[in-house]
Protein backbone atom coordinates (compact mmCIF):
# COMPACT_ATOMS: atom_id res chain seq x y z
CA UNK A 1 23.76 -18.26 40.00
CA UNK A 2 27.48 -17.53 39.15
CA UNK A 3 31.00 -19.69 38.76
CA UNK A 4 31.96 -17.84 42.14
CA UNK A 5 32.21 -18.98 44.88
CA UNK A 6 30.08 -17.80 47.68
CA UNK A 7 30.38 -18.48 51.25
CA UNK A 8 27.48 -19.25 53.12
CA UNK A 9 26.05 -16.52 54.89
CA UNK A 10 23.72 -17.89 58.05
CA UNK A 11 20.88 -15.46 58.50
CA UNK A 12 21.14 -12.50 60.96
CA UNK A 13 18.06 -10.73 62.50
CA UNK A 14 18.51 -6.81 62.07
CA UNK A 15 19.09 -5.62 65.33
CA UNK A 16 16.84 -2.76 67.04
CA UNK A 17 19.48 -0.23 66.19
CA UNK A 18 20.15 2.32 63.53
CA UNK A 19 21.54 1.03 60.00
CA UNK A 20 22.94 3.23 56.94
CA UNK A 21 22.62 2.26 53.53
CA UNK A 22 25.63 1.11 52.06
CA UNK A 23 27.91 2.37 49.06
CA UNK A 24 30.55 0.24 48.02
CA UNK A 25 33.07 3.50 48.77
CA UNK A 26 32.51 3.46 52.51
CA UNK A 27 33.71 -0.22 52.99
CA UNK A 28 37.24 -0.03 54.22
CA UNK A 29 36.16 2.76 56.12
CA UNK A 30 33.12 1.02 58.02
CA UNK A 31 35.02 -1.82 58.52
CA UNK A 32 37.68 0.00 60.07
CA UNK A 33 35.68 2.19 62.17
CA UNK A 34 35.74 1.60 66.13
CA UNK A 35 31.86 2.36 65.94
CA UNK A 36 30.11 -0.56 65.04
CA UNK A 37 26.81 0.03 62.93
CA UNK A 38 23.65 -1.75 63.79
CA UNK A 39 22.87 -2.82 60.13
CA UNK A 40 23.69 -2.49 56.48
CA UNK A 41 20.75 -1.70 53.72
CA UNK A 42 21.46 -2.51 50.09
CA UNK A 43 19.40 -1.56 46.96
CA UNK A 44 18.35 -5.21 45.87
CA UNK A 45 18.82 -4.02 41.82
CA UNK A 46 22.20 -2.90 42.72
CA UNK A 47 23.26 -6.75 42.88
CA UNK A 48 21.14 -8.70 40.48
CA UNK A 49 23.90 -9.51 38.31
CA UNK A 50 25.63 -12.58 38.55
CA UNK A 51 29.15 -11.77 40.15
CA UNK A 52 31.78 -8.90 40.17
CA UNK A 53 33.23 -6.55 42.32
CA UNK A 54 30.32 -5.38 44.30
CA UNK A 55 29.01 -8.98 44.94
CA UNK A 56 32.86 -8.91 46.19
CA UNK A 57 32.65 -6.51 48.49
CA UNK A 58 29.06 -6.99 49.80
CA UNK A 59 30.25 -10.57 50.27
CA UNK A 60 32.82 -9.72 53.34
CA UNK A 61 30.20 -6.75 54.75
CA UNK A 62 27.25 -9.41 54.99
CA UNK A 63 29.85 -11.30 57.22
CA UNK A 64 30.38 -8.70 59.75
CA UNK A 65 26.86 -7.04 59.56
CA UNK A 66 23.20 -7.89 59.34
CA UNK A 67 21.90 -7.03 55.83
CA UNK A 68 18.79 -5.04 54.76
CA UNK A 69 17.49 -5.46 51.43
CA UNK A 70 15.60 -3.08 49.81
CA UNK A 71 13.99 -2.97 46.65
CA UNK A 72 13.24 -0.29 44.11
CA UNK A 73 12.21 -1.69 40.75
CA UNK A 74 9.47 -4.26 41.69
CA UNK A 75 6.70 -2.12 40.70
CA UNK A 76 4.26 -3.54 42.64
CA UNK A 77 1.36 -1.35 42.09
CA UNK A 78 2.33 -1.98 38.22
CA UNK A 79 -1.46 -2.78 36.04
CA UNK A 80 0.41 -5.78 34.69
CA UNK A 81 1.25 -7.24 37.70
CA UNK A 82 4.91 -8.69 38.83
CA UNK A 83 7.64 -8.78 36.19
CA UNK A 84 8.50 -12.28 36.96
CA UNK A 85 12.01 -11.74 35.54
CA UNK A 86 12.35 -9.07 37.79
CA UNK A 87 11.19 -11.34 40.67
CA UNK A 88 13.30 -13.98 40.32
CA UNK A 89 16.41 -11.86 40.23
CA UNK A 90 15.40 -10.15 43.28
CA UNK A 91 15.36 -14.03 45.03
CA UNK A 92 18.24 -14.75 43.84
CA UNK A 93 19.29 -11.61 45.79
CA UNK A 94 17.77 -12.71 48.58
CA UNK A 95 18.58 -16.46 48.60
CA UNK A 96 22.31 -15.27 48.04
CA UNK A 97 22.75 -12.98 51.12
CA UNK A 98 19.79 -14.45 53.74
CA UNK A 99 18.79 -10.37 54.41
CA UNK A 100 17.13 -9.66 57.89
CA UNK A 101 14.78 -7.90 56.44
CA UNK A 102 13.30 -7.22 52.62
CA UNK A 103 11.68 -4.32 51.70
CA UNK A 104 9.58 -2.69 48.79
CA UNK A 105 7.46 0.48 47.82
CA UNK A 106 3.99 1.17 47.41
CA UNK A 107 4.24 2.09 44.39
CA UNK A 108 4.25 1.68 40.49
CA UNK A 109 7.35 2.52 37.84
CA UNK A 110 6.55 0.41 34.98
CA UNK A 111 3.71 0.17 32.01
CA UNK A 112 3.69 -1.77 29.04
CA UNK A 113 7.35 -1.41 27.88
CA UNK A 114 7.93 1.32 29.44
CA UNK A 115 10.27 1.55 32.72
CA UNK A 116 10.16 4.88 34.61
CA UNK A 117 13.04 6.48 37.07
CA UNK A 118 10.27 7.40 39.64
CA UNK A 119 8.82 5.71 42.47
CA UNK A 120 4.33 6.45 40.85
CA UNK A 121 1.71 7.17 43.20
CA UNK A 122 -1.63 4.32 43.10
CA UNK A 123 -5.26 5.58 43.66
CA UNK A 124 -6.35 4.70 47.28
CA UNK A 125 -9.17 2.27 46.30
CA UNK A 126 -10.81 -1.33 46.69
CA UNK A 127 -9.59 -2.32 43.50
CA UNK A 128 -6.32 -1.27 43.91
CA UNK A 129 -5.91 -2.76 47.24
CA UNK A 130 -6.80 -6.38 46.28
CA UNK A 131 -4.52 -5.68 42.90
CA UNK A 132 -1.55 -5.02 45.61
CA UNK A 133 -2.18 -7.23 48.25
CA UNK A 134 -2.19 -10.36 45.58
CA UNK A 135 1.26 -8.85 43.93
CA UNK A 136 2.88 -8.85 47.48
CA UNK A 137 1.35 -12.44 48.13
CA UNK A 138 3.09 -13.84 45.03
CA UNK A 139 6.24 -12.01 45.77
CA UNK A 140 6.11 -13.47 49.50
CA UNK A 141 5.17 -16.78 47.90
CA UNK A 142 8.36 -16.59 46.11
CA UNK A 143 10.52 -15.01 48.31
CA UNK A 144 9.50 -17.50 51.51
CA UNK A 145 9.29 -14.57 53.64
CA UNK A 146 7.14 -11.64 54.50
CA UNK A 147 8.22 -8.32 53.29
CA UNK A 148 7.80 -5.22 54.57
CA UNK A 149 5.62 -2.39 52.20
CA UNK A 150 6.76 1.24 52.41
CA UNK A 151 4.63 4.68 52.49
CA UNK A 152 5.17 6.97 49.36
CA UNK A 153 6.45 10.47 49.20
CA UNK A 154 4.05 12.09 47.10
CA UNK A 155 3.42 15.24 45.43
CA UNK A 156 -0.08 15.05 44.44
CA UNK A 157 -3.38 12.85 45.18
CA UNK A 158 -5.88 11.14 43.36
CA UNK A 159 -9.22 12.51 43.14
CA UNK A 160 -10.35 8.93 42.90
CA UNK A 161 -8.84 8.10 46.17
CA UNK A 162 -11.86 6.85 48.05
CA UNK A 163 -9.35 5.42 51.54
CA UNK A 164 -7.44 7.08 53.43
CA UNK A 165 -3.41 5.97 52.95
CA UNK A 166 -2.74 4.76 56.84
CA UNK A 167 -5.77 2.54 56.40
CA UNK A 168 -5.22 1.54 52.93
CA UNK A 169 -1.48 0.32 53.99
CA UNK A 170 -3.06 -1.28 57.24
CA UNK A 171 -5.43 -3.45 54.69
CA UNK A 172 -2.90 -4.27 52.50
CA UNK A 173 -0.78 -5.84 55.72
CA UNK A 174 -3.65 -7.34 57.06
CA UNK A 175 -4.73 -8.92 53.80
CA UNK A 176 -1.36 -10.28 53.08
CA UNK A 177 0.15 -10.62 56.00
CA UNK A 178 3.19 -8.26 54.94
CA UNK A 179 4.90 -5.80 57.33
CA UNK A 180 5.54 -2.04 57.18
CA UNK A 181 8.30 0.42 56.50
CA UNK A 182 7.41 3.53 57.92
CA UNK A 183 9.67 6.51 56.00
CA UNK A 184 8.98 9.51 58.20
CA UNK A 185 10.45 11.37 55.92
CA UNK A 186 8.33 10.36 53.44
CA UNK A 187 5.23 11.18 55.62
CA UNK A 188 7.02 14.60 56.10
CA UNK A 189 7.33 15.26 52.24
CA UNK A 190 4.08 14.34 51.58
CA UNK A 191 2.00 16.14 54.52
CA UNK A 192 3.62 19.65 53.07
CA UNK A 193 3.20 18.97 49.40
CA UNK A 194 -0.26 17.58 50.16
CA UNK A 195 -1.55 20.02 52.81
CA UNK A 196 -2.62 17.53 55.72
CA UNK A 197 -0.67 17.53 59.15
CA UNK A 198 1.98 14.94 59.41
CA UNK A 199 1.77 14.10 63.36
CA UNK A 200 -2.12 13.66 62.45
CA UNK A 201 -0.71 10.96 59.91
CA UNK A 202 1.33 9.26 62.65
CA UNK A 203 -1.03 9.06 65.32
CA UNK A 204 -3.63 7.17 62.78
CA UNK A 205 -0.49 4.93 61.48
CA UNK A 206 -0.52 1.12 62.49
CA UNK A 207 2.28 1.58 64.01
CA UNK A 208 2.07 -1.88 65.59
CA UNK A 209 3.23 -3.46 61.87
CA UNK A 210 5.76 -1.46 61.33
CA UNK A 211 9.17 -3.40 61.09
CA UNK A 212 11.83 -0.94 60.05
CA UNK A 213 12.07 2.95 59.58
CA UNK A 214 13.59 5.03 56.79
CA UNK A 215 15.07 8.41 57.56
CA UNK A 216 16.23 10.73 54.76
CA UNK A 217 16.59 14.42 53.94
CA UNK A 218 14.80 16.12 51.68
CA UNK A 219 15.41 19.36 49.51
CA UNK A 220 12.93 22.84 49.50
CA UNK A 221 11.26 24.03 46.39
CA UNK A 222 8.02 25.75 45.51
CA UNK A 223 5.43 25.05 42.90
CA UNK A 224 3.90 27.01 40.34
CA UNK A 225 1.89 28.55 42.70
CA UNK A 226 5.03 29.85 45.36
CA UNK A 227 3.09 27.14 48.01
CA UNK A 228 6.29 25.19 49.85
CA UNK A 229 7.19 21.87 47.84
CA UNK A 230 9.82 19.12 49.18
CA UNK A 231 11.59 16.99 46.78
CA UNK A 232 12.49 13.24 48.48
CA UNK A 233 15.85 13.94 47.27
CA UNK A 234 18.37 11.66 49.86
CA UNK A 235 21.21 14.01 48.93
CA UNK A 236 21.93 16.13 52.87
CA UNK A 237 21.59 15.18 56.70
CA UNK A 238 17.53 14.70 58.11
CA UNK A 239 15.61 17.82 59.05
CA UNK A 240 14.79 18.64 62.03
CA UNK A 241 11.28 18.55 61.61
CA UNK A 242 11.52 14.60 60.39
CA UNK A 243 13.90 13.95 64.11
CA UNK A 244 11.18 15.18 65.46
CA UNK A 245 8.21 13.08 63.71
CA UNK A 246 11.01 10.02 64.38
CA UNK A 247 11.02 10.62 67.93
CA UNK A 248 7.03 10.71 68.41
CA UNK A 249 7.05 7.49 66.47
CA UNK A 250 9.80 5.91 68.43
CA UNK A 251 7.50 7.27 71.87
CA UNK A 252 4.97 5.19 70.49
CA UNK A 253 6.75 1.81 69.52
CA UNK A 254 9.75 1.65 71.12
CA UNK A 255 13.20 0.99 69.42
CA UNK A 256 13.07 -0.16 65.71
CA UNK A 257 15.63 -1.40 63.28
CA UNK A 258 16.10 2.71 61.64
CA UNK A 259 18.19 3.64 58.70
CA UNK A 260 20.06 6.39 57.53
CA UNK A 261 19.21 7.41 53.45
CA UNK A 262 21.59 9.03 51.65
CA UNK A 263 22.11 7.60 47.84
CA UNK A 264 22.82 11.19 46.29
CA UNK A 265 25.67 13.71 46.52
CA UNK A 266 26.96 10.88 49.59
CA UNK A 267 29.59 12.40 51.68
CA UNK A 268 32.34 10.52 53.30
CA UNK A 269 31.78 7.80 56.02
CA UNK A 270 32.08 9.79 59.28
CA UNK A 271 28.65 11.82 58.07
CA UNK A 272 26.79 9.26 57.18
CA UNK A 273 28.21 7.78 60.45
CA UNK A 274 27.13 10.65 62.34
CA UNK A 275 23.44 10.83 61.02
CA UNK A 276 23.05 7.15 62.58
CA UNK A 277 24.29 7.70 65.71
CA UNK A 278 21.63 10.51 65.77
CA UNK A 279 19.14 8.42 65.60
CA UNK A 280 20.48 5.83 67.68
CA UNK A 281 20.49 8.80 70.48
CA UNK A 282 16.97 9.39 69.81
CA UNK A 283 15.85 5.96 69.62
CA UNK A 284 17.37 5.36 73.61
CA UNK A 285 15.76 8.52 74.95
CA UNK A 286 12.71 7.79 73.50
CA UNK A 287 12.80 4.30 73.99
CA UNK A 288 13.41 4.68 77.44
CA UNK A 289 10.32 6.79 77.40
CA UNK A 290 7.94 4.23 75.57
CA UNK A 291 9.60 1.47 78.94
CA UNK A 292 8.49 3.95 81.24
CA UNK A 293 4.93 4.82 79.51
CA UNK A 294 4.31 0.98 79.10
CA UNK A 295 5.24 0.03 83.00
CA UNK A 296 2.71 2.68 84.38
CA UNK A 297 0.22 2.05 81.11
């Protein structure tokens, strides 16, 4: 896919620690860093050209740490299905760099033409759900691997909505045999804009497919009505309300591959740092919780 030359990268599992996503900025930095972090994410659209600098520099990271890939311009819950240029640039991604794991969003940000800079919420319905769950089996088909599907932030709902979103996600994984990405933040952002209790959300989540978990902060606004309204805005540290949701979650499960989302307003290394090692604290006193529940269960 390019006149350079690329080593061959052997694949890596993505280890049941806590990853960041990475920016081309932080690299001397990481890889100078005593602390070694678990995992790497990259945004899959970020690399789909042929060469360059940043295939460069991902190049020597992928070396030194297992690789996340995750995508945001697949538009799976597009009406016109898969963009199969689109698709084939995000294998090429993938063949090139042998990720651990490779994600996507429930969601739509194309139509027609047209090509949108948001992540579009889909109508929880039977049709919808067998239009999704055949997009993610050609995109599996194509990819040779199961992906993992991630939970929306969303800031309003469908009347038409006729299934609830933990079971519509749990049918689309059963039906196509992908995997989960649970963003708690995401559940967070969506409970207060929607009005519906967040830990409710959890304890109905299938938990049991989930493969990897985003966390991310968010920013405060209010709508036209002065009601509370978060923006999914990856620009500051987590709240503490979404440690919180992430440590019920990791009480439930266990340890999980979780990364750190910052891709706006990113601060230097040792914050982003920082953020991951939260979570890495969390996920070992937790953990260590969901050993204990699970030898007495």
């Amino acid at each position: 896919m390019s006149n350079e030359k690329t080593a061959l990268l052997a694949p890596r599992q993505i280890p049941q620690r806590a990853g960041a996503g990475f920016k081309t900025a932080h690299a001397d930095a990481i890889l100078n860093d005593d602390y070694e972090i678990g995992f790497l994410e990259v945004h899959a659209e970020n690399y789909m050209g042929a060469g360059g600098h940043p295939h460069r520099i991902l190049t020597r990271m992928r070396r030194d740490f297992p690789l996340s890939v995750h995508g945001v311009g697949l538009s799976i819950g597009s009406p016109r299905g898969i963009d199969p240029g689109h698709l084939e640039r995000l294998a090429g991604v993938v063949e090139r760099y042998e990720p651990g794991l490779v994600s996507e969003h429930l969601a739509w940000s194309t139509h027609d033409d047209a090509y949108y800079n948001d992540l579009l919420p889909l109508p929880y319905t039977e049709e919808t759900l067998a239009h999704i769950a055949n997009h993610i089996d050609r995109v599996q088909n194509r990819l040779k691997r199961p992906i993992l599907l991630e939970n929306p932030s969303t800031y309003v709902a469908f009347s038409e909505s006729t299934i609830p979103e933990t079971i519509f996600l749990d049918e689309i994984a059963r039906k196509s045999g992908c995997g989960l990405l649970l963003d708690v933040n995401n559940v967070h952002v969506s409970a207060t804009n929607n009005g519906f209790d967040a830990l409710s959300y959890l304890k109905s989540f299938p938990l049991e497919r989930v493969g990897e978990i985003h966390l991310a902060g968010h920013a405060e606004d209010v709508d036209d009505t002065g009601a509370p309204l978060l923006i999914d805005a990856h620009d500051r540290p987590v709240d503490d309300a979404v440690w919180a949701l992430y440590a019920f979650v990791i009480q439930k499960t266990g340890p999980l591959p979780t990364l750190i989302e910052w891709d706006n307003d990113v601060p230097e290394w040792p914050i982003l740092k920082r953020e991951a090692q939260l979570a890495e604290e969390i996920m070992n006193r937790e953990g260590e919780r969901f050993l204990l529940g699970s030898r007495h269960g």
